[in-house]
PDB file of N, CA and C in Angstrom:
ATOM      1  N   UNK A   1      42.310 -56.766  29.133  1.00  0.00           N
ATOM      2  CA  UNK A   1      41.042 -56.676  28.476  1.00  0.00           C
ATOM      3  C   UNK A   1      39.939 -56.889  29.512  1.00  0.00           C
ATOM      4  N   UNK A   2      38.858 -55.953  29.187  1.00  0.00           N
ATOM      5  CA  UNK A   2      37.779 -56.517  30.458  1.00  0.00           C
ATOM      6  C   UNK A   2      36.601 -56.359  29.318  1.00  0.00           C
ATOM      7  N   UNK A   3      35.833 -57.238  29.988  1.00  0.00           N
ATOM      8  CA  UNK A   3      34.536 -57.058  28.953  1.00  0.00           C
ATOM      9  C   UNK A   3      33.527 -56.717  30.343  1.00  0.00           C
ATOM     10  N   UNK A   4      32.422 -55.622  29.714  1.00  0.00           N
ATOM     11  CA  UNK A   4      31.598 -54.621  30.492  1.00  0.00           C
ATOM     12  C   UNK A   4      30.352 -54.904  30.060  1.00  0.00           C
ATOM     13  N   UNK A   5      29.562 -54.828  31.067  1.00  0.00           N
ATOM     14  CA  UNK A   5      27.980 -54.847  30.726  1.00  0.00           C
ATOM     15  C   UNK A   5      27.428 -54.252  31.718  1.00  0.00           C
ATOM     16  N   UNK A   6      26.518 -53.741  31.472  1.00  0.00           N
ATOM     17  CA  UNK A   6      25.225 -52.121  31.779  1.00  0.00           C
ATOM     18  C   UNK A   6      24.725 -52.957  32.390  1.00  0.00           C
ATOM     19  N   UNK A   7      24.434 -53.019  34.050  1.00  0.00           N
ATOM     20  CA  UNK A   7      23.784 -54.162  34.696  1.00  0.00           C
ATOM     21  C   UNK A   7      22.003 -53.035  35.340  1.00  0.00           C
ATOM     22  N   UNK A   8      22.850 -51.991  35.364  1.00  0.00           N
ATOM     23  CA  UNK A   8      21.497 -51.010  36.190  1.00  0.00           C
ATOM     24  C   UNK A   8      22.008 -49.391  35.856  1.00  0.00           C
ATOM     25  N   UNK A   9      20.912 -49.163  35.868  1.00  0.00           N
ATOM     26  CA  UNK A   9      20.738 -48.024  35.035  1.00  0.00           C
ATOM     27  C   UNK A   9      19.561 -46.672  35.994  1.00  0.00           C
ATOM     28  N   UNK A  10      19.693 -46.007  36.966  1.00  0.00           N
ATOM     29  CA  UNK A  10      18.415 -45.332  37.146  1.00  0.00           C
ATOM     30  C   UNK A  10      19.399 -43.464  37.519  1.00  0.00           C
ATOM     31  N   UNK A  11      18.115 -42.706  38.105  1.00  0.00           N
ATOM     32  CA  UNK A  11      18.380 -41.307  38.059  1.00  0.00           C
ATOM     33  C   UNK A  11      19.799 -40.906  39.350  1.00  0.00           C
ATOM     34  N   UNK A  12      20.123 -42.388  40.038  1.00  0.00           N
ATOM     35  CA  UNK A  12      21.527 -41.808  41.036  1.00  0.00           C
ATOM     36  C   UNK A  12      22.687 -42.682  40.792  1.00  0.00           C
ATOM     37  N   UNK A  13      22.397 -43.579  40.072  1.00  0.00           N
ATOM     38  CA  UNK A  13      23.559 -44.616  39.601  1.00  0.00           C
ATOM     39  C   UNK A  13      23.528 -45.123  38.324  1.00  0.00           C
ATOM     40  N   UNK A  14      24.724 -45.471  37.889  1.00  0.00           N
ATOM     41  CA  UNK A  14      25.266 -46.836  36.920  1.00  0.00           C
ATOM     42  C   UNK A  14      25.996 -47.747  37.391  1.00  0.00           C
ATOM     43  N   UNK A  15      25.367 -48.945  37.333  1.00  0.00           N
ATOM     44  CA  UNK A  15      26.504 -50.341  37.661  1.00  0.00           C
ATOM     45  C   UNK A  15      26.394 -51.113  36.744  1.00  0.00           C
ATOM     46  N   UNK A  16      28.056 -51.196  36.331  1.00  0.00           N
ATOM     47  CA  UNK A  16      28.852 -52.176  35.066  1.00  0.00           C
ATOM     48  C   UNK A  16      28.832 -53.462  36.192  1.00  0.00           C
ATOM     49  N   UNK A  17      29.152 -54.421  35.042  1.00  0.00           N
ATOM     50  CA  UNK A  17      30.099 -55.825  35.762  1.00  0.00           C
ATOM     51  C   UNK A  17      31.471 -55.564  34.646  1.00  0.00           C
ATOM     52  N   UNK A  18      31.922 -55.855  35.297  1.00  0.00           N
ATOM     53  CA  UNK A  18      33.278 -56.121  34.521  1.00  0.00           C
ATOM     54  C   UNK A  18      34.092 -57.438  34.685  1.00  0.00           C
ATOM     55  N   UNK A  19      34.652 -58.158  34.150  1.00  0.00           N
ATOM     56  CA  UNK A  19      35.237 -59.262  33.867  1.00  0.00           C
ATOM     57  C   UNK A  19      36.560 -59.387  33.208  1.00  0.00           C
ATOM     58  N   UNK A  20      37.610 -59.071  34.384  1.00  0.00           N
ATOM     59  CA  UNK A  20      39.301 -59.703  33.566  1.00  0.00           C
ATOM     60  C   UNK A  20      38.891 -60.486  32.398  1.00  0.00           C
ATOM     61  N   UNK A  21      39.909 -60.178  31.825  1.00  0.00           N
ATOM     62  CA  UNK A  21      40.258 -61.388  30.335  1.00  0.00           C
ATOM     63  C   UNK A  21      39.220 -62.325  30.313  1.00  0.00           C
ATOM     64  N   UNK A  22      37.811 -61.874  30.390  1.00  0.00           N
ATOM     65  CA  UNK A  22      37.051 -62.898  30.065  1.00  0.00           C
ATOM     66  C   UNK A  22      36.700 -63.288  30.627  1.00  0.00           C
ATOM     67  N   UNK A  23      36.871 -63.801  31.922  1.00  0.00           N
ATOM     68  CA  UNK A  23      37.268 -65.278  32.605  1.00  0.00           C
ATOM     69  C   UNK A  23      36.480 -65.118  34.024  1.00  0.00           C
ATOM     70  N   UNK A  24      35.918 -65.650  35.196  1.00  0.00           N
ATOM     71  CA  UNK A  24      36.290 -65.847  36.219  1.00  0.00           C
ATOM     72  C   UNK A  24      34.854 -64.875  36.425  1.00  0.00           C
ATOM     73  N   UNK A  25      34.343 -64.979  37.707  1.00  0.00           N
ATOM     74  CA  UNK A  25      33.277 -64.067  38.463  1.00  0.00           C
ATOM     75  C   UNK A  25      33.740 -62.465  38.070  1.00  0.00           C
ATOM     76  N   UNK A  26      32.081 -61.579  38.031  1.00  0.00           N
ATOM     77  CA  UNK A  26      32.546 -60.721  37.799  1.00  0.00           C
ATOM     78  C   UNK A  26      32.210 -59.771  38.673  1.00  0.00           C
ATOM     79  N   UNK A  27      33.242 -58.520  38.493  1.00  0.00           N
ATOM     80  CA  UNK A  27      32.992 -57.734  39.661  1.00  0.00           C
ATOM     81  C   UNK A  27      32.361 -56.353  39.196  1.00  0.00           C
ATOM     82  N   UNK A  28      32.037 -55.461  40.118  1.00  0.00           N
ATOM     83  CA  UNK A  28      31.121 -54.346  39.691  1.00  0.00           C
ATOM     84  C   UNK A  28      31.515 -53.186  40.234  1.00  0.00           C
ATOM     85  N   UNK A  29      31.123 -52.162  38.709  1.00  0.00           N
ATOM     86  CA  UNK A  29      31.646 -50.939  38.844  1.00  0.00           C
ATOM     87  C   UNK A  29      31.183 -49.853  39.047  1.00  0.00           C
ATOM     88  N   UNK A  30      30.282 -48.798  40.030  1.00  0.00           N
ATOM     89  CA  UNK A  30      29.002 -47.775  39.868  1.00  0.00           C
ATOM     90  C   UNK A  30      29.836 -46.205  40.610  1.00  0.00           C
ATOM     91  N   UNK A  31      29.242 -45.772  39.076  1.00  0.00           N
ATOM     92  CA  UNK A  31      29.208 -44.266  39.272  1.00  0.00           C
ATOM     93  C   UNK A  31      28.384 -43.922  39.437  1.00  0.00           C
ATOM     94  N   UNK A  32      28.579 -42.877  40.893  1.00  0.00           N
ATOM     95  CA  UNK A  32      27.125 -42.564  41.366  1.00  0.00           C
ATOM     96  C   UNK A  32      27.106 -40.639  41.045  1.00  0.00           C
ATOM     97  N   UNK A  33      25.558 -40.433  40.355  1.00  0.00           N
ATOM     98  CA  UNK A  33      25.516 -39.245  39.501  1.00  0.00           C
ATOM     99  C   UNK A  33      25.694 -38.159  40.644  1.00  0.00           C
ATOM    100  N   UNK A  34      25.205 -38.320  41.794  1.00  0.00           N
ATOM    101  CA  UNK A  34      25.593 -37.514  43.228  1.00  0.00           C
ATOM    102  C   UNK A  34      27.063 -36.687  43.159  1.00  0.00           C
ATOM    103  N   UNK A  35      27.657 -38.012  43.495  1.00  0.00           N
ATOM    104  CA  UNK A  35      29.295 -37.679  43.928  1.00  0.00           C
ATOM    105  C   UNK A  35      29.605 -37.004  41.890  1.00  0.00           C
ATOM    106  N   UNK A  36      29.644 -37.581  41.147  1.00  0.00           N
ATOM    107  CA  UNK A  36      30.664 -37.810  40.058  1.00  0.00           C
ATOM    108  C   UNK A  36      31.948 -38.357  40.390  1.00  0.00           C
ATOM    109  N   UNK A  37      31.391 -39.664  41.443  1.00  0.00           N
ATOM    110  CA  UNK A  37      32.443 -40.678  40.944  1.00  0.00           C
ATOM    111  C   UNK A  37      32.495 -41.842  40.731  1.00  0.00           C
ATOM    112  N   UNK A  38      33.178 -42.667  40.089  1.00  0.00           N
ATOM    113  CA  UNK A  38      33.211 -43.943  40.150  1.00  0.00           C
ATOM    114  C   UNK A  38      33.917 -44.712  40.847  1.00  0.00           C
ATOM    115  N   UNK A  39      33.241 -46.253  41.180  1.00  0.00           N
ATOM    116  CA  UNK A  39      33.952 -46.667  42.083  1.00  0.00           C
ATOM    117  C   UNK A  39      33.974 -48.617  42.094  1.00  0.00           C
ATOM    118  N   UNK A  40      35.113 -49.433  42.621  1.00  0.00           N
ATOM    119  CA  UNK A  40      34.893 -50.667  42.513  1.00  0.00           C
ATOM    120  C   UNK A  40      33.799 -51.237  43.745  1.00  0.00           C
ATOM    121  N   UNK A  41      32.434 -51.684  43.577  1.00  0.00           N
ATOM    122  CA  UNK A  41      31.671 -52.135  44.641  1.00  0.00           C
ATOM    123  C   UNK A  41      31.965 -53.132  45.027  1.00  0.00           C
ATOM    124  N   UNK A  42      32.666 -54.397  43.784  1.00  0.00           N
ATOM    125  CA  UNK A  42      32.984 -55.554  44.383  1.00  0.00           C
ATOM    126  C   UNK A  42      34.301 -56.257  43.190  1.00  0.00           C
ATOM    127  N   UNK A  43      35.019 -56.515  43.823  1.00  0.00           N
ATOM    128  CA  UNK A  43      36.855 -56.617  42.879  1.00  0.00           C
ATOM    129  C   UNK A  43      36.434 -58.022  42.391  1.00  0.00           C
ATOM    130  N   UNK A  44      36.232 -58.147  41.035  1.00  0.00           N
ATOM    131  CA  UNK A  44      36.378 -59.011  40.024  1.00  0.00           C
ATOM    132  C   UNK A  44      37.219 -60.208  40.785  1.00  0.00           C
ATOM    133  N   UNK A  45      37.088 -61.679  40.678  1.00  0.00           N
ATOM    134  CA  UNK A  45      37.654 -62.426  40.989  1.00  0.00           C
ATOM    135  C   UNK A  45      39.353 -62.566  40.695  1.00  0.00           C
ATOM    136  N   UNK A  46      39.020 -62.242  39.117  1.00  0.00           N
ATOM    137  CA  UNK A  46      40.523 -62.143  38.480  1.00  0.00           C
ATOM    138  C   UNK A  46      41.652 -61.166  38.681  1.00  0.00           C
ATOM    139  N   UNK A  47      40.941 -60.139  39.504  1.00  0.00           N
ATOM    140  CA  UNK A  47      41.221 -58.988  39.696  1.00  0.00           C
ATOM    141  C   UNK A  47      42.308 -58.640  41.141  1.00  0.00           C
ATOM    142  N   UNK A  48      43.009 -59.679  41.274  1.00  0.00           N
ATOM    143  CA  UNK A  48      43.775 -59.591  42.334  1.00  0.00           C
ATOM    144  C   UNK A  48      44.395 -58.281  42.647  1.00  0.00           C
ATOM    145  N   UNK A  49      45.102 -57.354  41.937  1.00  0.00           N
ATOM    146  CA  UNK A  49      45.940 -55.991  42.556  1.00  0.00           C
ATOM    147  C   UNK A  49      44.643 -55.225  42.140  1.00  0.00           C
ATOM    148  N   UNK A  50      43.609 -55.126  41.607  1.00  0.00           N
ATOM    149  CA  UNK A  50      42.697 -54.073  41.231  1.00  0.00           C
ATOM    150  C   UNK A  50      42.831 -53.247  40.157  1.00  0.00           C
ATOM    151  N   UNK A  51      43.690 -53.463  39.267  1.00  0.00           N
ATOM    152  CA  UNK A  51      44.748 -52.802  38.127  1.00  0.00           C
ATOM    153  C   UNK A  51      42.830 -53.045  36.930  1.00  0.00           C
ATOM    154  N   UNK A  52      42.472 -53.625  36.443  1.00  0.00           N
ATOM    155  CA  UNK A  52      41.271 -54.379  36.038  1.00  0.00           C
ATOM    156  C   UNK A  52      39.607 -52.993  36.378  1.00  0.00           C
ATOM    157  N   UNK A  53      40.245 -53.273  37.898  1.00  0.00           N
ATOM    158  CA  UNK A  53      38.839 -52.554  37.999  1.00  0.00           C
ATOM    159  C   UNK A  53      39.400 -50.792  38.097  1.00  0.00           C
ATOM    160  N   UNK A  54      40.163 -50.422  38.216  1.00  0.00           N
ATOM    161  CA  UNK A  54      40.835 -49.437  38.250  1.00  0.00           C
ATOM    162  C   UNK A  54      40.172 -48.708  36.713  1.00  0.00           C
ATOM    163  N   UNK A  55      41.100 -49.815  35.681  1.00  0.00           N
ATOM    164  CA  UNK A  55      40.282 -49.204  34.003  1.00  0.00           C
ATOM    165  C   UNK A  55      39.154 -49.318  33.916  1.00  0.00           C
ATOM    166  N   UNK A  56      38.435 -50.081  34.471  1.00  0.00           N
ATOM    167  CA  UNK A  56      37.091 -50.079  34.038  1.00  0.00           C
ATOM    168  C   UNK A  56      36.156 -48.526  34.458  1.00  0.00           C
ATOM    169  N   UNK A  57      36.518 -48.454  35.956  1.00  0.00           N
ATOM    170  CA  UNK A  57      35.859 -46.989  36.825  1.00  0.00           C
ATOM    171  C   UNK A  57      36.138 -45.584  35.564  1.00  0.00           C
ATOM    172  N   UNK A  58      37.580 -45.990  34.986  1.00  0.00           N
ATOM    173  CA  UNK A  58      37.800 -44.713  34.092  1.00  0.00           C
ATOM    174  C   UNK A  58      36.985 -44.757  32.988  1.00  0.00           C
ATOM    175  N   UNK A  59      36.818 -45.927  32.582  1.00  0.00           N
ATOM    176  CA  UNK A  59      36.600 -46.342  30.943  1.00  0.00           C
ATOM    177  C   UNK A  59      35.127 -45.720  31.101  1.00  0.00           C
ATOM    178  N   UNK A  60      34.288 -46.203  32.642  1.00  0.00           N
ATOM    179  CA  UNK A  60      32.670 -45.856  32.639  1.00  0.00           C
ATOM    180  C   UNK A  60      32.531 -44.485  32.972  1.00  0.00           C
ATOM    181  N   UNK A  61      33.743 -43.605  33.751  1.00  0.00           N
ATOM    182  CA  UNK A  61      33.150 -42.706  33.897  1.00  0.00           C
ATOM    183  C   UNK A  61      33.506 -41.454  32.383  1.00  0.00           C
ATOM    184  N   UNK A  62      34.232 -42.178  31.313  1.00  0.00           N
ATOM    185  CA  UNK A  62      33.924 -41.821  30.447  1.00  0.00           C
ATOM    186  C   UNK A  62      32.956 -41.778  29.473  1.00  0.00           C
ATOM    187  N   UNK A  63      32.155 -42.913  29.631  1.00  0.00           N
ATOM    188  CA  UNK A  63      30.838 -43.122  29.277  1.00  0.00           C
ATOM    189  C   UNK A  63      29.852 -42.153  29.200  1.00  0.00           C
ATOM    190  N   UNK A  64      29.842 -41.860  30.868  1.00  0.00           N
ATOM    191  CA  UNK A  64      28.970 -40.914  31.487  1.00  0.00           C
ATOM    192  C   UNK A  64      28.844 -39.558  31.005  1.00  0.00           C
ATOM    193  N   UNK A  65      30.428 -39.655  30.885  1.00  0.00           N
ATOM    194  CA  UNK A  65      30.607 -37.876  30.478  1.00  0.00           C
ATOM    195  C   UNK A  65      30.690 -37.782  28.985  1.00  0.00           C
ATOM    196  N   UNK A  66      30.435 -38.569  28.146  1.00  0.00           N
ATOM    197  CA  UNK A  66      29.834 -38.244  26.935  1.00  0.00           C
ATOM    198  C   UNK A  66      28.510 -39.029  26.407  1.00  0.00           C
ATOM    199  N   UNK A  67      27.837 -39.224  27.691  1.00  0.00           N
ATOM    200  CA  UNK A  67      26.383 -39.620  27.823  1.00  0.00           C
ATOM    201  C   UNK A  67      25.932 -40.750  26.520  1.00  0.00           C
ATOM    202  N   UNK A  68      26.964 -41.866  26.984  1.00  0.00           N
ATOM    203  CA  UNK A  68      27.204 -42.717  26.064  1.00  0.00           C
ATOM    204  C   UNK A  68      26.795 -43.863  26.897  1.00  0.00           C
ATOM    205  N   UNK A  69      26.096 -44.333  26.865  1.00  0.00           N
ATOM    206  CA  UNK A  69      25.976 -46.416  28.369  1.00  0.00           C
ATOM    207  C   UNK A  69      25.701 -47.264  27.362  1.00  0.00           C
ATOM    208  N   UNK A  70      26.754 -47.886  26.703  1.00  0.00           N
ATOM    209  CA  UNK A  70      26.488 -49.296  25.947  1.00  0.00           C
ATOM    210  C   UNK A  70      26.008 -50.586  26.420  1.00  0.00           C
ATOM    211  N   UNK A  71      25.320 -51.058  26.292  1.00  0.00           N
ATOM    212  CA  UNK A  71      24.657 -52.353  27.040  1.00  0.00           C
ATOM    213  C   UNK A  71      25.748 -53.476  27.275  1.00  0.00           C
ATOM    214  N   UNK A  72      27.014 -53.862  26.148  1.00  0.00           N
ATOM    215  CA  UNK A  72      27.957 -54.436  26.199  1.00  0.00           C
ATOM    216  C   UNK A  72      29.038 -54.074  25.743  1.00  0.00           C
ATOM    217  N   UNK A  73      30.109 -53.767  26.267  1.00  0.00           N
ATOM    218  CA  UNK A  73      31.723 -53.300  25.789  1.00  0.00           C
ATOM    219  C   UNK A  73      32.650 -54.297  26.378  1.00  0.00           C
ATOM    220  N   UNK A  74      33.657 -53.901  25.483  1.00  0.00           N
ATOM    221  CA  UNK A  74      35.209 -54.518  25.754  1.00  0.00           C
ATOM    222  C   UNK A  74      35.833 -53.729  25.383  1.00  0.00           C
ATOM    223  N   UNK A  75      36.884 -53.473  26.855  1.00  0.00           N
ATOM    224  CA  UNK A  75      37.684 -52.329  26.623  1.00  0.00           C
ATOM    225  C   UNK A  75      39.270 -52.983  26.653  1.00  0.00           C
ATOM    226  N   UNK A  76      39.803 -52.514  25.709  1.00  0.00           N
ATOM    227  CA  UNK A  76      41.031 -53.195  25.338  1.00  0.00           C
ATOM    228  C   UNK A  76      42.121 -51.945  25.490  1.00  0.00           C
ATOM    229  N   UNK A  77      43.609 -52.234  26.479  1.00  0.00           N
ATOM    230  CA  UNK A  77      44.527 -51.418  26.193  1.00  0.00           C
ATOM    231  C   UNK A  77      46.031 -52.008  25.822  1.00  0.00           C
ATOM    232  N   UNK A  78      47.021 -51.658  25.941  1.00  0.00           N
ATOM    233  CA  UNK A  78      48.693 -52.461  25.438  1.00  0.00           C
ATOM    234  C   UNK A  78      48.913 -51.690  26.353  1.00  0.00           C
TER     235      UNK A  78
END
């Protein structure tokens, strides 16, 4: 589970924070509208193998591509 928040918002980027299970410093996620890609800027504390920030880059650059930026999410998978 990571919980996400819309930290910046302008015409060449988006940067999430994202946060393992809740818990611990969080790290940040920006797709830049240039490239079309997303990427980890800084690995979540909790985030030891990167597995964390990995879903998050997908989860936002799905966002993007249905021109969706929620101010706060939690993205949950099994």
């Amino acid at each position: 589970m990571n919980r996400l928040k819309l930290i910046e918002y302008d015409p060449v980027q988006v940067v999430y924070q994202y946060v393992p299970e809740g818990q611990g410093e969080p790290g940040e996620v920006v797709f830049d509208f240039l490239t079309g890609a997303a990427t980890v800027k800084k690995r979540a504390q909790n985030d030891e193998f990167g597995k964390y920030g990995h879903k998050a880059t997908r989860r936002i650059s799905e966002y993007v591509e249905k021109k969706n930026l929620p101010m706060d999410a939690i993205q949950a998978w099994y």
